[in-house]
Protein backbone atom coordinates (compact mmCIF):
# COMPACT_ATOMS: atom_id res chain seq x y z
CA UNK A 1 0.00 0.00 0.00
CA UNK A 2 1.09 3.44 -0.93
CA UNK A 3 1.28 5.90 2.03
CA UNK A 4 0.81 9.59 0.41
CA UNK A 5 0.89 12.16 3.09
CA UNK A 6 -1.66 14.90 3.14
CA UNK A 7 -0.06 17.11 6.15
CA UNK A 8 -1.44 17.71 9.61
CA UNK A 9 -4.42 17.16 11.17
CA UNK A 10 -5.55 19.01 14.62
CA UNK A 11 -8.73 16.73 15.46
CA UNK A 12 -9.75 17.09 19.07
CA UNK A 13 -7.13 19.26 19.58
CA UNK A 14 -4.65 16.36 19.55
CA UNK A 15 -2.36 16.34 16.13
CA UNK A 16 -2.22 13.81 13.29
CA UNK A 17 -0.81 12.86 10.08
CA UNK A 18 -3.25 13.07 7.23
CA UNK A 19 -2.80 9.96 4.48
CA UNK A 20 -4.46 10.34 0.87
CA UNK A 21 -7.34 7.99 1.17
CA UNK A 22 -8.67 9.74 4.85
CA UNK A 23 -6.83 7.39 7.15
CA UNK A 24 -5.01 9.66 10.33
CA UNK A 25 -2.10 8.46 12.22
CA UNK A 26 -2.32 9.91 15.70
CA UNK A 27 0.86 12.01 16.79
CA UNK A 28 1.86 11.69 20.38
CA UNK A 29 5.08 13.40 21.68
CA UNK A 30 7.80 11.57 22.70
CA UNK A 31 6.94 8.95 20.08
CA UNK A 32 10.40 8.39 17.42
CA UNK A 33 9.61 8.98 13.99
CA UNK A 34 11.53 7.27 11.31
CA UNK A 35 10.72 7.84 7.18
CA UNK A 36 11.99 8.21 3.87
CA UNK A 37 10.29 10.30 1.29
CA UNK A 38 10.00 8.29 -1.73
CA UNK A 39 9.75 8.99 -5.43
CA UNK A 40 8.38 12.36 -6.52
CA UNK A 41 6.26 14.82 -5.16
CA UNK A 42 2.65 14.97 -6.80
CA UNK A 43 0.40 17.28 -5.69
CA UNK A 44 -2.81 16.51 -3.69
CA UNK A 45 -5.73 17.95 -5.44
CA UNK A 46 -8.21 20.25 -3.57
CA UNK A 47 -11.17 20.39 -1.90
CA UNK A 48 -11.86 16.95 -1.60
CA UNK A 49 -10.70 16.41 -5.45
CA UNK A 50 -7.65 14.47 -6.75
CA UNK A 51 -5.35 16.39 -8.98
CA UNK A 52 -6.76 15.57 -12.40
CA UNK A 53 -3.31 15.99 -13.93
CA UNK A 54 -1.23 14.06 -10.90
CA UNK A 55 1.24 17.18 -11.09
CA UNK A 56 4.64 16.97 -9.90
CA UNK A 57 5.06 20.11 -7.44
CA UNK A 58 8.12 21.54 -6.17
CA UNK A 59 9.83 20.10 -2.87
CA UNK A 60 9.83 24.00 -1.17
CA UNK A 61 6.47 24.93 -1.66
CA UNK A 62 4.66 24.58 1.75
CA UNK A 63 1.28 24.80 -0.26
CA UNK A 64 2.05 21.65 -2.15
CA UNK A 65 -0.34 22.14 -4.81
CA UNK A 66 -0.51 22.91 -9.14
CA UNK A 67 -1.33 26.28 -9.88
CA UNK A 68 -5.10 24.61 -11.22
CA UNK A 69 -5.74 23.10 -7.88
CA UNK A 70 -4.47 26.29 -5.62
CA UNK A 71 -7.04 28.22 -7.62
CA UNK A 72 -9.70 25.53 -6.91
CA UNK A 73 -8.87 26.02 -3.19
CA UNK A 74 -9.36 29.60 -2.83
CA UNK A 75 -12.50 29.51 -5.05
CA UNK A 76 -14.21 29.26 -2.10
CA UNK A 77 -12.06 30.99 0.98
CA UNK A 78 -13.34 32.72 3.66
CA UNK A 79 -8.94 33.52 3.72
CA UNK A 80 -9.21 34.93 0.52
CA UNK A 81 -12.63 37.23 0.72
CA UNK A 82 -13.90 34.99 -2.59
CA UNK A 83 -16.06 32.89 -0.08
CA UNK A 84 -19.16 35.72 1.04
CA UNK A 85 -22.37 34.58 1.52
CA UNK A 86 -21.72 31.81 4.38
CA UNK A 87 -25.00 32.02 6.37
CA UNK A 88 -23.42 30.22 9.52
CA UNK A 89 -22.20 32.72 12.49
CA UNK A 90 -18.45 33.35 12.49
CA UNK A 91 -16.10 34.98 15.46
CA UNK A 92 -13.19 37.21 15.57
CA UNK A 93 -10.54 36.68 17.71
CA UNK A 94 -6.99 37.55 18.77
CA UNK A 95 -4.44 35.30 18.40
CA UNK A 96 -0.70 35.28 20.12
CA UNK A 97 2.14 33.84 18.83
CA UNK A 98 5.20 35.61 20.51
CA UNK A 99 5.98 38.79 21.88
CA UNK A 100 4.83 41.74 19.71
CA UNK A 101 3.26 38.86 17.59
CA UNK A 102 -0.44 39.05 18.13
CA UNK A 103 -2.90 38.99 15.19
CA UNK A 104 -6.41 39.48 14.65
CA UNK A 105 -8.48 37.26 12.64
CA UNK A 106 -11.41 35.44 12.18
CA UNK A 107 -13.43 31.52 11.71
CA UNK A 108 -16.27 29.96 11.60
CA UNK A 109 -17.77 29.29 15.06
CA UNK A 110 -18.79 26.13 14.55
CA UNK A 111 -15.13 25.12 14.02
CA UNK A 112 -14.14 26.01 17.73
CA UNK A 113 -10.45 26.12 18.37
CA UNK A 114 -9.41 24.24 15.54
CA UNK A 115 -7.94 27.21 13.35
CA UNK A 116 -6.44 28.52 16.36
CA UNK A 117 -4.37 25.45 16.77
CA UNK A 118 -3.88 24.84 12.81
CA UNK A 119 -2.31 28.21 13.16
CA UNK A 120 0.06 27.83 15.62
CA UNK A 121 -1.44 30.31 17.98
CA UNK A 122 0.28 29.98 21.53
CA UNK A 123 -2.60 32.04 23.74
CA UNK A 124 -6.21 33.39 22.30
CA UNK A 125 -8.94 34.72 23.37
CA UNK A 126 -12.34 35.75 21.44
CA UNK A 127 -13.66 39.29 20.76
CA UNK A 128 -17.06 38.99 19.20
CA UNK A 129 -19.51 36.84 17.16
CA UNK A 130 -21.79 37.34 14.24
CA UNK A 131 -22.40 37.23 10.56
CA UNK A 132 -19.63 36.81 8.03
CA UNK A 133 -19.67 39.97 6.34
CA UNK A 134 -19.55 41.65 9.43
CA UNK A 135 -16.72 39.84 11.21
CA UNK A 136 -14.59 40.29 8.27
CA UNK A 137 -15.31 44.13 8.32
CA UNK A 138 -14.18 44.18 12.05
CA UNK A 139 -11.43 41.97 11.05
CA UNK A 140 -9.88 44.71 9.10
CA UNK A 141 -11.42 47.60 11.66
CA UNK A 142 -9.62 46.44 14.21
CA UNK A 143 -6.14 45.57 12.68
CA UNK A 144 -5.87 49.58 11.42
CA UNK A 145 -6.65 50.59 14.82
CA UNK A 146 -4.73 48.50 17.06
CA UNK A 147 -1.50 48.11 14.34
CA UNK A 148 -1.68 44.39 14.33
CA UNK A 149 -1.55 42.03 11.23
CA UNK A 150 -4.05 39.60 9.78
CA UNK A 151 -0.82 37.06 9.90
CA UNK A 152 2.32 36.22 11.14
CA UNK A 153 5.70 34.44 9.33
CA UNK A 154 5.32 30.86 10.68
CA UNK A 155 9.49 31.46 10.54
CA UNK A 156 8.96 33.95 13.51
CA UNK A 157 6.24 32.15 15.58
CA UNK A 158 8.04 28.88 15.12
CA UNK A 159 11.23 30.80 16.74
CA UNK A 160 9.23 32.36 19.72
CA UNK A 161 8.05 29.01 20.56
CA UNK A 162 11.47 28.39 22.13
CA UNK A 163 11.44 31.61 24.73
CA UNK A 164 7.87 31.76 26.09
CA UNK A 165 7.34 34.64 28.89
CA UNK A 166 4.69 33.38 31.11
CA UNK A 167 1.40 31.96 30.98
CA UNK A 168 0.26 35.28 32.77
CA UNK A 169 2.71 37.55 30.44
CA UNK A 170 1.37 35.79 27.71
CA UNK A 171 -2.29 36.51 28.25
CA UNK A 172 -1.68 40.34 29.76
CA UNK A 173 -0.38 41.03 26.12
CA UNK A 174 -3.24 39.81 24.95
CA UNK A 175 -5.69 41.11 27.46
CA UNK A 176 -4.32 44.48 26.73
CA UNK A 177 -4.96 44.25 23.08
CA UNK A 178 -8.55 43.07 23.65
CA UNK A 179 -8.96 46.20 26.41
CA UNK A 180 -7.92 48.35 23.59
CA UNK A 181 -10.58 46.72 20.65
CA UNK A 182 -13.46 47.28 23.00
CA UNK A 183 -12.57 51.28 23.25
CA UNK A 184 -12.88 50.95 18.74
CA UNK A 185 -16.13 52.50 18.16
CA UNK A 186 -18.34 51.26 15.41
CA UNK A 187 -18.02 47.29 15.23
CA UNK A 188 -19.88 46.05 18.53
CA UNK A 189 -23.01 47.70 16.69
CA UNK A 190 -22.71 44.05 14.32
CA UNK A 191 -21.04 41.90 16.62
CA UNK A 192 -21.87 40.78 19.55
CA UNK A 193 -18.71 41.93 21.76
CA UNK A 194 -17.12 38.35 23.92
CA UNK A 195 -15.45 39.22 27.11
CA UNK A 196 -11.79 38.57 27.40
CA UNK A 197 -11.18 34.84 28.35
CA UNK A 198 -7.67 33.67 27.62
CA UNK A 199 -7.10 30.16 26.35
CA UNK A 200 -3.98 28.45 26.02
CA UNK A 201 -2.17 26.15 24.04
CA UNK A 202 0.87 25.20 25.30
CA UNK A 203 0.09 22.23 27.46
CA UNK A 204 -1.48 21.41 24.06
CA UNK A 205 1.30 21.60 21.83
CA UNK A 206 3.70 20.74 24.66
CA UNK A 207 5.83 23.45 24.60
CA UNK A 208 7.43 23.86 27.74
CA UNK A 209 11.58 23.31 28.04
CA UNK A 210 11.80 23.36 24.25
CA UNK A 211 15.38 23.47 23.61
CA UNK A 212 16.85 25.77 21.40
CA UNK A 213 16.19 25.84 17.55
CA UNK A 214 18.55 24.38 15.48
CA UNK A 215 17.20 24.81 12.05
CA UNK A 216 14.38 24.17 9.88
CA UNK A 217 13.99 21.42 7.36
CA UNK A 218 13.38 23.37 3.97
CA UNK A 219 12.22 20.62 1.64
CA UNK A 220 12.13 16.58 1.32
CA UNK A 221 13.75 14.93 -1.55
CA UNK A 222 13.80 11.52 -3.05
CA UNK A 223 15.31 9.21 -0.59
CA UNK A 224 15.90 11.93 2.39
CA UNK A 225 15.20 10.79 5.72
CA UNK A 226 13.68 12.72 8.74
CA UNK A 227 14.31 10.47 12.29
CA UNK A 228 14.37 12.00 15.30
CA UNK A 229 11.77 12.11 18.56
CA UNK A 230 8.32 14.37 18.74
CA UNK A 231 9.16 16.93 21.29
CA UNK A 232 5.80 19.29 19.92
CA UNK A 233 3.89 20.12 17.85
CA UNK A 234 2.05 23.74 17.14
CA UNK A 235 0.28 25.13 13.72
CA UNK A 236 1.66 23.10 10.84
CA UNK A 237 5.38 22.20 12.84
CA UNK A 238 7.15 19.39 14.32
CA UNK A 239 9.61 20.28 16.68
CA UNK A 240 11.99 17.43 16.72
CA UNK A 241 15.04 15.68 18.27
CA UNK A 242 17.04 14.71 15.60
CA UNK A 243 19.42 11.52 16.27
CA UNK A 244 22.27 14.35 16.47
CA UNK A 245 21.25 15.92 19.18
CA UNK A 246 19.78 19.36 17.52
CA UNK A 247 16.40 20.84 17.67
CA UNK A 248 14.84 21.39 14.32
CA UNK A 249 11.42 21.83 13.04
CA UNK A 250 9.49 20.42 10.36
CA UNK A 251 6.56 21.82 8.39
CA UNK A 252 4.12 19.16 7.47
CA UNK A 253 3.23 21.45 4.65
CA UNK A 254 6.11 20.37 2.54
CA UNK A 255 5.51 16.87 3.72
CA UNK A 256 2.10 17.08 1.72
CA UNK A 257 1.92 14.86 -1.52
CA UNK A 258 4.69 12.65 -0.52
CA UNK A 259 4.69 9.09 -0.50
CA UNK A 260 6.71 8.37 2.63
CA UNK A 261 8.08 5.27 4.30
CA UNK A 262 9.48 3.75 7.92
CA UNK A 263 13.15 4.53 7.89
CA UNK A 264 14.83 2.76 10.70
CA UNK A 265 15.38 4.81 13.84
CA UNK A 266 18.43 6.77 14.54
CA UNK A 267 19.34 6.94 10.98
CA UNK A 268 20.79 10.63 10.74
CA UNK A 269 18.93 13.31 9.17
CA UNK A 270 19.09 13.55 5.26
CA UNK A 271 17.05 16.38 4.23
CA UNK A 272 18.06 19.87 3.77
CA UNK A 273 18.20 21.98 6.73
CA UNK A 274 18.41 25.67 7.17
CA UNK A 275 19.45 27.48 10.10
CA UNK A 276 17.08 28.92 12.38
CA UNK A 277 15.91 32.34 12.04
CA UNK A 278 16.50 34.23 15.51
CA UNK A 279 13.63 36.68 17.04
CA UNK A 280 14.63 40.29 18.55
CA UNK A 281 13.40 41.09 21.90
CA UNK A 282 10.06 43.44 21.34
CA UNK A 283 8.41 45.64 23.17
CA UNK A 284 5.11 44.42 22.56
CA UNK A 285 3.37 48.05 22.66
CA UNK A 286 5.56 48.40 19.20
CA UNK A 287 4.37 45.87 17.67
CA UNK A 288 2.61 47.85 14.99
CA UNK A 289 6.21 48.62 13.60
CA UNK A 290 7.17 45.36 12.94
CA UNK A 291 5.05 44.15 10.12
């Protein structure tokens, strides 16, 4: 049987790897993983769909899809404003990754936490509910007034994830941020304001005594192995032990549309790695001037 990886998974707020067919092989940390990409990489269709042409995509690209099949995706993305008329209630929330790294953004309600998690974000907490079109204008409201993004380089939250402040510097930050969204006139008159209730995902994504990061895998190629043990996981990454004694994190996204097989353990890492990108202190009330 051919195992063709589809990426991550977040179900139940416990991660998994996604196979081409709809089986998912439960993550837990501490496990060793041991594989070999095999072949080439195709891409995975969209939407549900197989790629009609069974495209060979490029190793780096952490979308992993032909340029007819990315289209397909966004067709119909809330992400990419071409998705409008989505009758089911939505929320807006703020999302922290790092210091000076929160972002505001929004998803369907009925989806609870899960983008939240698919996205990496550290500590959350709601600011309002209601219909689509609305969200999305307080969406963009709210990131003019309080200078934060709609999204962050996973290159700098996967970096923060290796200095947390504390759980209660962690939520202040955001706390402050969600002080300063009630005091924007205009949007509660669509939304239904949510008081400020921080949530947190680091127990979730086990990120306490992460040791330093070492580097970043940057693709998979025909033959290359990745072997090392599941330290955590957060948004799209792997955060893993390699046999050499580093720290270095893998994106699932470039693992998508890869047919990948057991390698035996300890085998040293044979993918490309670059080095890890480093994060300045910020002052988190300067955030604004960072992106």
């Amino acid at each position: 049987m051919e195992w063709r990886c589809r990426g991550i998974t977040w179900s139940g707020g416990v991660p998994g790897l996604r196979w081409r067919g709809g089986k998912v092989s439960a993550l837990s940390y501490g496990q060793q993983l041991a594989f070999r990409a095999v072949g080439e990489r195709r891409c995975p269709g969209a939407r549900g769909n197989p790629c009609p042409l069974d495209a060979v995509v490029s190793g780096r690209a952490t979308g992993g899809r032909c340029p007819e099949c990315a289209r397909l995706d966004r067709a119909h993305s809330v992400a990419a404003d071409t998705f409008l008329d989505d009758p089911q209630p939505y929320r807006v929330y703020l999302a922290w990754f790092g210091p000076g790294m929160t972002k505001v953004g929004i998803t369907a309600e009925a989806r609870g936490e899960a983008r939240l998690l698919e996205q990496g974000a550290v500590t959350f907490s709601w600011l309002g509910r209601g219909p689509l079109m609305a969200a999305r204008r307080t969406e963009e409201v709210l990131r003019q007034a309080l200078g934060v993004p709609d999204r962050v380089a996973y290159e700098r939250k996967r970096a923060a994830r290796h200095a947390l402040p504390s759980a209660p510097d962690r939520a202040g930050e955001v706390e402050a941020l969600h002080r300063r969204a009630g005091e924007v006139g205009g949007w509660t008159e669509t939304l239904e304001p949510l008081e400020f209730v921080p949530r947190d995902h680091v127990e979730a994504f086990h990120l306490d005594g992460l040791p330093p990061l070492a580097g970043t895998v940057s693709e998979l190629v025909d033959g290359g192995v990745v072997s090392g043990r599941l330290l955590a996981a957060a948004g799209p990454d792997l955060h893993l032990l390699d046999p050499g004694g580093r720290c270095l994190a893998l994106d699932t996204r470039l693992m998508g549309g890869w047919v990948l097989q057991s390698a035996e353990q300890g085998h040293p890492f044979s993918v490309p790695v670059a080095a890890a990108v480093s994060v300045p202190t910020v002052d988190p009330s300067t955030q604004g001037e960072l992106f």
